[in-house]
PDB file of N, CA and C in Angstrom:
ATOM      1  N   UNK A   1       0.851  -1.176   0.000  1.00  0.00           N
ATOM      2  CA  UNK A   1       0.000   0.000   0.000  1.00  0.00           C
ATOM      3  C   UNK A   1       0.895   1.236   0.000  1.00  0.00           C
ATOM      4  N   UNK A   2       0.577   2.404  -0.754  1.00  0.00           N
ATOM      5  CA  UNK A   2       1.357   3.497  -0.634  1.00  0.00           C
ATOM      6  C   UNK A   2       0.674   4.069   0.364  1.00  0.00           C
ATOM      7  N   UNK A   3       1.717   5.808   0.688  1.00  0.00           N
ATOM      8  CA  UNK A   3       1.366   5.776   1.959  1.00  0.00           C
ATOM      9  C   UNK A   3       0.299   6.382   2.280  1.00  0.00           C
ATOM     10  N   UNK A   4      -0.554   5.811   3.235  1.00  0.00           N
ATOM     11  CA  UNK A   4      -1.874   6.215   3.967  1.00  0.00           C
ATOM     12  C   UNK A   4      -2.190   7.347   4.070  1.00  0.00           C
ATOM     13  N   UNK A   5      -3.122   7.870   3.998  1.00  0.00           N
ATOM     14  CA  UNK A   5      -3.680   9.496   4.027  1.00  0.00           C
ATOM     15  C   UNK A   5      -5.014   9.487   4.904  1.00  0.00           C
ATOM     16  N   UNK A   6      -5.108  10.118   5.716  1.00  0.00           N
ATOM     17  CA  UNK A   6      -5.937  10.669   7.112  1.00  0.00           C
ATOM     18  C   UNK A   6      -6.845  11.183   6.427  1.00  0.00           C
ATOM     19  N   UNK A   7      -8.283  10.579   6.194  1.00  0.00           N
ATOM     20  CA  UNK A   7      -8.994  11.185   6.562  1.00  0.00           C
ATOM     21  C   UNK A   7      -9.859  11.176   7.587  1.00  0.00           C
ATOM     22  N   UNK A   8     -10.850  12.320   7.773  1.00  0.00           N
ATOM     23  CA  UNK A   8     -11.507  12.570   8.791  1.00  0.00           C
ATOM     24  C   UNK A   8     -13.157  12.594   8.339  1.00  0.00           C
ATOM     25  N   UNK A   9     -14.202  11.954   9.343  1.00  0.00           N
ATOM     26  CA  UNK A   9     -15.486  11.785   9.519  1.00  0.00           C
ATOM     27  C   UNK A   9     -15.803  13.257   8.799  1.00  0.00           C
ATOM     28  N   UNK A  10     -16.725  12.919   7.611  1.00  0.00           N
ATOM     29  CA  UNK A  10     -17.392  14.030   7.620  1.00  0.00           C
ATOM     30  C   UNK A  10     -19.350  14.278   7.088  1.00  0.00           C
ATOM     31  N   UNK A  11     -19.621  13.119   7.142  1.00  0.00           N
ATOM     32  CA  UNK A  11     -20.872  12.577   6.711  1.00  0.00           C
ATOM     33  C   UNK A  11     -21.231  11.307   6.957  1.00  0.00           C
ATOM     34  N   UNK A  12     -22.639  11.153   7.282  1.00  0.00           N
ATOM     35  CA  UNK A  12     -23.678   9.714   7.443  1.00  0.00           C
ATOM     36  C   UNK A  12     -24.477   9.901   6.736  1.00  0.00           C
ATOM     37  N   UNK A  13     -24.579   9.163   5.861  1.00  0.00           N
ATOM     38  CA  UNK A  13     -26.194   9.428   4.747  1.00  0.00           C
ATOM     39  C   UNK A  13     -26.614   7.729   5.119  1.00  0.00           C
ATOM     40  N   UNK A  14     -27.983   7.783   4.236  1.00  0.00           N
ATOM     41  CA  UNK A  14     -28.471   6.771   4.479  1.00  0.00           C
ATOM     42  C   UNK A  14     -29.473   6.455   3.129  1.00  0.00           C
ATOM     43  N   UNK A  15     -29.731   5.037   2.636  1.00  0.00           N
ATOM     44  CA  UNK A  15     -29.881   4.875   1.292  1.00  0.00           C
ATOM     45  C   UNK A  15     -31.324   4.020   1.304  1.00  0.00           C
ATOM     46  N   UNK A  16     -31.780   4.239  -0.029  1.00  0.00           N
ATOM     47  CA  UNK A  16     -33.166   3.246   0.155  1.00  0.00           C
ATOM     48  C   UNK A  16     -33.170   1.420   0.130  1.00  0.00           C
ATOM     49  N   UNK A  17     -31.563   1.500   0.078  1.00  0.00           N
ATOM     50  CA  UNK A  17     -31.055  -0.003   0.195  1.00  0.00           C
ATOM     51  C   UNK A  17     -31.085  -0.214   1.509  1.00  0.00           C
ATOM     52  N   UNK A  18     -31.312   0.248   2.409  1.00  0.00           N
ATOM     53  CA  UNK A  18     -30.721   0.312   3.868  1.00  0.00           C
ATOM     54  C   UNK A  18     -29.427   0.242   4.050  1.00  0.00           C
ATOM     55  N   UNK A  19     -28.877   1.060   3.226  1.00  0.00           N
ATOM     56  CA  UNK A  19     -27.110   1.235   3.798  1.00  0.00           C
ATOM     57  C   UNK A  19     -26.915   2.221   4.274  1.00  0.00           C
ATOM     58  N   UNK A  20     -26.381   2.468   5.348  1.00  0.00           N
ATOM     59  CA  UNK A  20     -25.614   3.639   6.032  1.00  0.00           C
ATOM     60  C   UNK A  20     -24.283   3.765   5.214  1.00  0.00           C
ATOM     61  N   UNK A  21     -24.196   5.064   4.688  1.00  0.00           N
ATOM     62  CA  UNK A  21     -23.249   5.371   3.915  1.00  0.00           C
ATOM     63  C   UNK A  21     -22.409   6.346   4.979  1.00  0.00           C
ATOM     64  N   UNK A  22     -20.856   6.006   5.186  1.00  0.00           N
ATOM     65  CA  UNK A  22     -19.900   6.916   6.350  1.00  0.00           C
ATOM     66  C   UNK A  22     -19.614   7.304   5.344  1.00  0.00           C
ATOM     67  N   UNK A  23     -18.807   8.777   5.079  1.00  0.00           N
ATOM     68  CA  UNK A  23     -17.907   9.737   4.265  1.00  0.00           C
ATOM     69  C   UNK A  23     -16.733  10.176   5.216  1.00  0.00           C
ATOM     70  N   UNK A  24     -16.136  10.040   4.709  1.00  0.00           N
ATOM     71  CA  UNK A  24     -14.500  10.748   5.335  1.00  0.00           C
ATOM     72  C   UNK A  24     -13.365  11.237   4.561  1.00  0.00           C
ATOM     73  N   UNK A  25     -13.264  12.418   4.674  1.00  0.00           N
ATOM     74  CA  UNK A  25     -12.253  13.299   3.689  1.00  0.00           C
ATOM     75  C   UNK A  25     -11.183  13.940   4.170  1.00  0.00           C
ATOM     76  N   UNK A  26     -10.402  14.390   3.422  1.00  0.00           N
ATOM     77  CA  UNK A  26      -9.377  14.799   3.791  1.00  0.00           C
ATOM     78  C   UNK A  26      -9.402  16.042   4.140  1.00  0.00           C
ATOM     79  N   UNK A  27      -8.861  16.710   5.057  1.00  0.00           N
ATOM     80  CA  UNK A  27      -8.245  18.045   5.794  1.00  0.00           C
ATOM     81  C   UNK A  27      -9.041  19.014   4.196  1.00  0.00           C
ATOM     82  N   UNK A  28      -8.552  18.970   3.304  1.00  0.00           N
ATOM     83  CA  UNK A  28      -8.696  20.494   2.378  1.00  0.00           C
ATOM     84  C   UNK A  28     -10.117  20.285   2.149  1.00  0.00           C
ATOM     85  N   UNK A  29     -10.628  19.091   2.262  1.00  0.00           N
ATOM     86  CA  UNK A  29     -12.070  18.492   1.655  1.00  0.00           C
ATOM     87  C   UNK A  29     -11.804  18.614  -0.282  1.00  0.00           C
ATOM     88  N   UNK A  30     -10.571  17.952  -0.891  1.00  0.00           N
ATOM     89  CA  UNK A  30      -9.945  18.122  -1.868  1.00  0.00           C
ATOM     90  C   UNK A  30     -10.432  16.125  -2.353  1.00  0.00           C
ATOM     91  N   UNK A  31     -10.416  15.487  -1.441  1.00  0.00           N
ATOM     92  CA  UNK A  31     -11.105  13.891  -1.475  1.00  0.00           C
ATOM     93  C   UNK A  31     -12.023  13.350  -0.317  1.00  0.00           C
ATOM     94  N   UNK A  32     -12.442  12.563  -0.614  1.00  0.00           N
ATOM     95  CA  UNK A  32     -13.334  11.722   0.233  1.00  0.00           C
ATOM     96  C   UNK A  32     -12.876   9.975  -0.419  1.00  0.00           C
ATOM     97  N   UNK A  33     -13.820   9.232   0.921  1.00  0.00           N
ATOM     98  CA  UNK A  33     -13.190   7.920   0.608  1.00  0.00           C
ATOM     99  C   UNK A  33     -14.706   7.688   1.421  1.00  0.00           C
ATOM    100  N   UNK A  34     -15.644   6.788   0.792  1.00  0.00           N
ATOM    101  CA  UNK A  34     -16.862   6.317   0.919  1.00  0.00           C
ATOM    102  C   UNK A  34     -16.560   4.493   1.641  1.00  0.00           C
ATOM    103  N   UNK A  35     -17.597   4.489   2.729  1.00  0.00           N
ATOM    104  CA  UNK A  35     -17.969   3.333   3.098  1.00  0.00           C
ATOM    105  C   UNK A  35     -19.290   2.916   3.132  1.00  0.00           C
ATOM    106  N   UNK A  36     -19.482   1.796   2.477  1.00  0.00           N
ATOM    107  CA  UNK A  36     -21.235   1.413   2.901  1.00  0.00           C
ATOM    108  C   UNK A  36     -21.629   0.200   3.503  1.00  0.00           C
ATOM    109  N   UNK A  37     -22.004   0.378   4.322  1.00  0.00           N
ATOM    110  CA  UNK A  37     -22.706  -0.468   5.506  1.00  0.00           C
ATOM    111  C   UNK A  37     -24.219  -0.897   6.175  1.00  0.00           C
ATOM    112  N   UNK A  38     -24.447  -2.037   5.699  1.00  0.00           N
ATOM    113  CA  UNK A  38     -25.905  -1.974   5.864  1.00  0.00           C
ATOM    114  C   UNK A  38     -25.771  -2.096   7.260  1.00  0.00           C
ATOM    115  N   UNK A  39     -27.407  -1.921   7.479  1.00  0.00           N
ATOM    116  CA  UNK A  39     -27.828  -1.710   8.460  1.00  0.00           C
ATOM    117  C   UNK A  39     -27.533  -2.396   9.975  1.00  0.00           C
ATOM    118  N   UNK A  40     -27.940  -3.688   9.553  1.00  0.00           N
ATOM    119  CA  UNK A  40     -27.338  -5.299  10.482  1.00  0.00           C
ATOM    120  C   UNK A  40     -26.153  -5.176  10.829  1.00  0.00           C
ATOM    121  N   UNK A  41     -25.016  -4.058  10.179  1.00  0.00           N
ATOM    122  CA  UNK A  41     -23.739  -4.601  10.517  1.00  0.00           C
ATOM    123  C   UNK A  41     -23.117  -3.643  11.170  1.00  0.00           C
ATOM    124  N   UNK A  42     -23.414  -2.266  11.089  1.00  0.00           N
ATOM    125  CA  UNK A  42     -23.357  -0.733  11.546  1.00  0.00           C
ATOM    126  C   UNK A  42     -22.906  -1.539  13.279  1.00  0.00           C
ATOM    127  N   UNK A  43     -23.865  -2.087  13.607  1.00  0.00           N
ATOM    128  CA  UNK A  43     -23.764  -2.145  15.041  1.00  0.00           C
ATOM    129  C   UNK A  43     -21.992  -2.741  15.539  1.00  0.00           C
ATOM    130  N   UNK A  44     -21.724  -3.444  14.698  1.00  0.00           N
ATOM    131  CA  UNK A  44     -20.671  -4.445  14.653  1.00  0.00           C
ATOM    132  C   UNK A  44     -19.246  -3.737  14.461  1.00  0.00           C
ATOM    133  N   UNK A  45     -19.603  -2.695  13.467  1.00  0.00           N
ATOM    134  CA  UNK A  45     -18.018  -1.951  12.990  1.00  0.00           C
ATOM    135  C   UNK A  45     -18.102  -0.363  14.005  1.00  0.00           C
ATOM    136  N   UNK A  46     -16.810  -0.282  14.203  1.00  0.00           N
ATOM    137  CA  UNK A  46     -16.290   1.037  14.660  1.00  0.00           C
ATOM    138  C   UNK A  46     -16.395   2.198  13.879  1.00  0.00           C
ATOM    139  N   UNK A  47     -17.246   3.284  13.748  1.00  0.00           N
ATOM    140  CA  UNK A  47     -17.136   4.283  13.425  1.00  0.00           C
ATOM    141  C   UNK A  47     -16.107   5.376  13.892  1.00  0.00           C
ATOM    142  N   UNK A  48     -15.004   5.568  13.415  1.00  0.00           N
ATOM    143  CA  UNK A  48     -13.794   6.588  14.322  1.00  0.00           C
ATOM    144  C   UNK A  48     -14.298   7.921  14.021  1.00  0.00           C
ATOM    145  N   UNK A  49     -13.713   8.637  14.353  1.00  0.00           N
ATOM    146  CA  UNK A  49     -13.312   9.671  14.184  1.00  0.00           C
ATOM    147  C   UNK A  49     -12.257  10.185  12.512  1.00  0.00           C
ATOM    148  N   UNK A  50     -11.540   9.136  12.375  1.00  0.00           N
ATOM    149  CA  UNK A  50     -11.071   8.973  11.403  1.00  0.00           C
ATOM    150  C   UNK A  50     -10.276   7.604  10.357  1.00  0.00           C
ATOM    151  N   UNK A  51      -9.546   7.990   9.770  1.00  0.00           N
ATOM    152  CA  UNK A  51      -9.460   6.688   9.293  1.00  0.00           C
ATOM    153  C   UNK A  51      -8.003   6.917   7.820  1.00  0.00           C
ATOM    154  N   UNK A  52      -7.290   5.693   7.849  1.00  0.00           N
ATOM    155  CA  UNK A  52      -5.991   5.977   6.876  1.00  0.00           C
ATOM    156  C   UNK A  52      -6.263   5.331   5.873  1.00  0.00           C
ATOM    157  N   UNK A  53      -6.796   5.672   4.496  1.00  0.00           N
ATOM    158  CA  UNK A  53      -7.081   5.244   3.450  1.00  0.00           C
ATOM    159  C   UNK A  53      -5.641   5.084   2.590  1.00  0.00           C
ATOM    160  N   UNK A  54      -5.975   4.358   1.518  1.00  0.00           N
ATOM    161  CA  UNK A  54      -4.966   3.906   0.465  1.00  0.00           C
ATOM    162  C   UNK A  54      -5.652   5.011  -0.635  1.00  0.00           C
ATOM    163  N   UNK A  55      -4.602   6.064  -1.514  1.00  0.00           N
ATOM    164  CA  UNK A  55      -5.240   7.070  -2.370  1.00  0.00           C
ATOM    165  C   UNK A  55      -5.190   6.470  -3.213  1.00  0.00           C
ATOM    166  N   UNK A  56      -4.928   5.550  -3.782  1.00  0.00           N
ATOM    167  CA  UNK A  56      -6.344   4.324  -4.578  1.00  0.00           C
ATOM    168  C   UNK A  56      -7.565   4.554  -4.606  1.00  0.00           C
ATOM    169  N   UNK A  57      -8.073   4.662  -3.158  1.00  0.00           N
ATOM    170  CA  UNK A  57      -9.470   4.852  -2.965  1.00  0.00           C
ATOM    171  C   UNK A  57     -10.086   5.580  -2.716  1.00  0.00           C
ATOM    172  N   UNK A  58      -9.327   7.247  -2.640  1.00  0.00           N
ATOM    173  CA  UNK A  58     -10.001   8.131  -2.658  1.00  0.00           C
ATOM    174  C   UNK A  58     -10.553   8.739  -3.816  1.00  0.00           C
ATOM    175  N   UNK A  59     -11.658   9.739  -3.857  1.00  0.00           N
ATOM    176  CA  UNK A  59     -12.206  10.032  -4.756  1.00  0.00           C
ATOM    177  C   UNK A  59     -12.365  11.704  -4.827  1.00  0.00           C
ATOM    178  N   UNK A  60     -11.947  12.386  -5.623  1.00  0.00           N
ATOM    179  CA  UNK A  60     -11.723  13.506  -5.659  1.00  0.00           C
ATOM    180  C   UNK A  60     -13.074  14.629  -5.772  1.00  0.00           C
ATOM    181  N   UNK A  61     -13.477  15.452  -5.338  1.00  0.00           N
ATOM    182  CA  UNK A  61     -14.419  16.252  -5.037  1.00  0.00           C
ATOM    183  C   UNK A  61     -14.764  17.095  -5.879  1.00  0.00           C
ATOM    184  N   UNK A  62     -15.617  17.179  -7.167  1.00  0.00           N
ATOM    185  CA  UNK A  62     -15.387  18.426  -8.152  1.00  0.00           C
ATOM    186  C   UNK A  62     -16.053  19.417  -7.281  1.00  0.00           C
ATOM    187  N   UNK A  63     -17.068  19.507  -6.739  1.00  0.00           N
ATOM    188  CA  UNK A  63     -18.404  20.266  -6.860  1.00  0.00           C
ATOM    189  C   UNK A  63     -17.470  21.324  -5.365  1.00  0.00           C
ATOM    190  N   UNK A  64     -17.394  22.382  -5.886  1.00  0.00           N
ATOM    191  CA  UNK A  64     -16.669  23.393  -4.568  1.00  0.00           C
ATOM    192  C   UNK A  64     -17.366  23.952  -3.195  1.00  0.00           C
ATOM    193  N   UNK A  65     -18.811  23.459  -3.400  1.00  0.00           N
ATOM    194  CA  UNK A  65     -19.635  23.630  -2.410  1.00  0.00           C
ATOM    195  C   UNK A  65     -19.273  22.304  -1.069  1.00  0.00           C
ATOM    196  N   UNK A  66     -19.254  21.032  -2.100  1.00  0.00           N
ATOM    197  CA  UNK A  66     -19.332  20.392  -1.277  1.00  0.00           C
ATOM    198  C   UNK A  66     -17.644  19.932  -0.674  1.00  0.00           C
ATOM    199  N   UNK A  67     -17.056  20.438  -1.541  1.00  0.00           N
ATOM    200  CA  UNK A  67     -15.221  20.587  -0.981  1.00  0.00           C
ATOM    201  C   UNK A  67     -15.242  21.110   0.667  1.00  0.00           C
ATOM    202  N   UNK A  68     -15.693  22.666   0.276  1.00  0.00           N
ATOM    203  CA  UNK A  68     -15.562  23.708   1.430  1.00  0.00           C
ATOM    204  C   UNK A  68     -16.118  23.130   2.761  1.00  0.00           C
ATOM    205  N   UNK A  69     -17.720  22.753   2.139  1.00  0.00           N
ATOM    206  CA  UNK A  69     -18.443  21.630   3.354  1.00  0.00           C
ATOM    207  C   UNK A  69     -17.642  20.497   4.371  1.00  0.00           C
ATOM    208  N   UNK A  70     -16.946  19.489   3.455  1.00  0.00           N
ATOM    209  CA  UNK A  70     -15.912  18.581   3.691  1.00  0.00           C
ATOM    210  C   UNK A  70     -14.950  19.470   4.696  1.00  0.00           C
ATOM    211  N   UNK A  71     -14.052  20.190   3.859  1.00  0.00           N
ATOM    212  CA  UNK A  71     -13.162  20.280   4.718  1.00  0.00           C
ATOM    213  C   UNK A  71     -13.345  21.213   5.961  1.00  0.00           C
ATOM    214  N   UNK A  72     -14.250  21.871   6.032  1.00  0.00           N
ATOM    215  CA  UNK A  72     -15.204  22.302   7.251  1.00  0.00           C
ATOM    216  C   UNK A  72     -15.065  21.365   7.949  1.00  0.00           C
ATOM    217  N   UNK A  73     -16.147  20.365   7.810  1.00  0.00           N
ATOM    218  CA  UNK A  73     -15.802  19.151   8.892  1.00  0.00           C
ATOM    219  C   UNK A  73     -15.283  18.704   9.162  1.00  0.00           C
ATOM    220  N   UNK A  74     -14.368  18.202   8.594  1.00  0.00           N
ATOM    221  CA  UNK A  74     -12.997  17.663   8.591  1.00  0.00           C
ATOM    222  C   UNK A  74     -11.783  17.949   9.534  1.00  0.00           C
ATOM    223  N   UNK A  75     -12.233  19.434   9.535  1.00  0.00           N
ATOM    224  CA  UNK A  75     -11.418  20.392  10.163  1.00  0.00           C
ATOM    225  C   UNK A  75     -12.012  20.643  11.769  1.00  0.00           C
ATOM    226  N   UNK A  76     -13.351  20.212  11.741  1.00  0.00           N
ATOM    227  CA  UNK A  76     -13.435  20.176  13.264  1.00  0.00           C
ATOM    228  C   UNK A  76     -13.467  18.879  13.699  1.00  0.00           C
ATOM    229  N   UNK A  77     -13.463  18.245  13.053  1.00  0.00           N
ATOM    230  CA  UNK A  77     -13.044  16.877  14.003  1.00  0.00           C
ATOM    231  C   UNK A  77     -12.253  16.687  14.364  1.00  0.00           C
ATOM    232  N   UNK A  78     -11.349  16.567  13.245  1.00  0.00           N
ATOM    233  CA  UNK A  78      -9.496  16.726  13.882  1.00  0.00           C
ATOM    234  C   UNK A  78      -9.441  17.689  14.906  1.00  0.00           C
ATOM    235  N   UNK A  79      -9.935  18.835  15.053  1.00  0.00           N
ATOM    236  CA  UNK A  79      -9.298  20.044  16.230  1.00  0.00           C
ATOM    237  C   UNK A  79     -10.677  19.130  17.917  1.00  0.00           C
ATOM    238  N   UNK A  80     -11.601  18.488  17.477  1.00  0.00           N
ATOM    239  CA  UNK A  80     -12.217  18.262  18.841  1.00  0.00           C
ATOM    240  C   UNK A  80     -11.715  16.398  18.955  1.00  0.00           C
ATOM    241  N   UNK A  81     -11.426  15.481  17.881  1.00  0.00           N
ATOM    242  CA  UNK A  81     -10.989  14.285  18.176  1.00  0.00           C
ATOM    243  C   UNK A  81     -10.239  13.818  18.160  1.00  0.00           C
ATOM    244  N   UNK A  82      -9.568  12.796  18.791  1.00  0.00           N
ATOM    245  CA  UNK A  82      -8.403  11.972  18.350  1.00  0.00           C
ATOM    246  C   UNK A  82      -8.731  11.046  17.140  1.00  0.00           C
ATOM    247  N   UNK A  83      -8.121  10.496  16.255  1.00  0.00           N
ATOM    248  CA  UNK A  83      -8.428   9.733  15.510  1.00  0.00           C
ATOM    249  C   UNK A  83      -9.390   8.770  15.367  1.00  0.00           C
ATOM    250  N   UNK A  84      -8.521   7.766  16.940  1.00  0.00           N
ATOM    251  CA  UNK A  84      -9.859   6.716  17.107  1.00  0.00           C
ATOM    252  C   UNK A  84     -10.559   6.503  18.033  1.00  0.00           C
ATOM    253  N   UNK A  85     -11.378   8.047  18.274  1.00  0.00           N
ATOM    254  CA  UNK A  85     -12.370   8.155  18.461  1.00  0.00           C
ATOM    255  C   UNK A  85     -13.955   7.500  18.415  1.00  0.00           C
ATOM    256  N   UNK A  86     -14.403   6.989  18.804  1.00  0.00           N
ATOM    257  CA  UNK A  86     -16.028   6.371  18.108  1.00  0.00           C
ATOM    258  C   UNK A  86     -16.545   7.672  18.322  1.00  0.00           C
ATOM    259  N   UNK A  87     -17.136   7.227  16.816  1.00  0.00           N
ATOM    260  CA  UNK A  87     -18.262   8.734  16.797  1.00  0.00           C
ATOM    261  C   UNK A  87     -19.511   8.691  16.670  1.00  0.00           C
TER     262      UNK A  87
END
């Protein structure tokens, strides 16, 4: 794996599949890296605070609304959490 990149919690959506969708992006809100999790299993996995993705799997952000949004959040989690945090 090359090297890991931090991102941070910045969204829970939720789908008509019953998946809980986590979002977590990076500091500029420049990527995000998507997880989906149905419902049954949410209970089972750790939601952190954050998380070290492979930039393989991140996915880059066109839309500048939702950048600024991202790294908004992004930016207060890191300043109120430690990483592995449950959130």
């Amino acid at each position: 794996m090359t090297d890991a990149v931090r991102c941070w919690f910045v969204e829970r959506d939720y789908t008509d599949r019953d998946l809980i969708v986590l979002t977590y992006a990076t500091l500029d809100g420049e990527r995000s890296y998507r997880k989906e999790l149905s419902v049954t299993v949410i209970d089972r996995y750790d939601v952190t605070a954050a998380v070290d993705v492979d930039p393989d799997n991140l996915e880059h952000i066109d839309d500048p609304d939702r950048r600024e949004r991202y790294a908004t959040e992004a930016e207060r989690m890191a300043n109120s959490h430690d990483p592995d945090d449950e959130v």
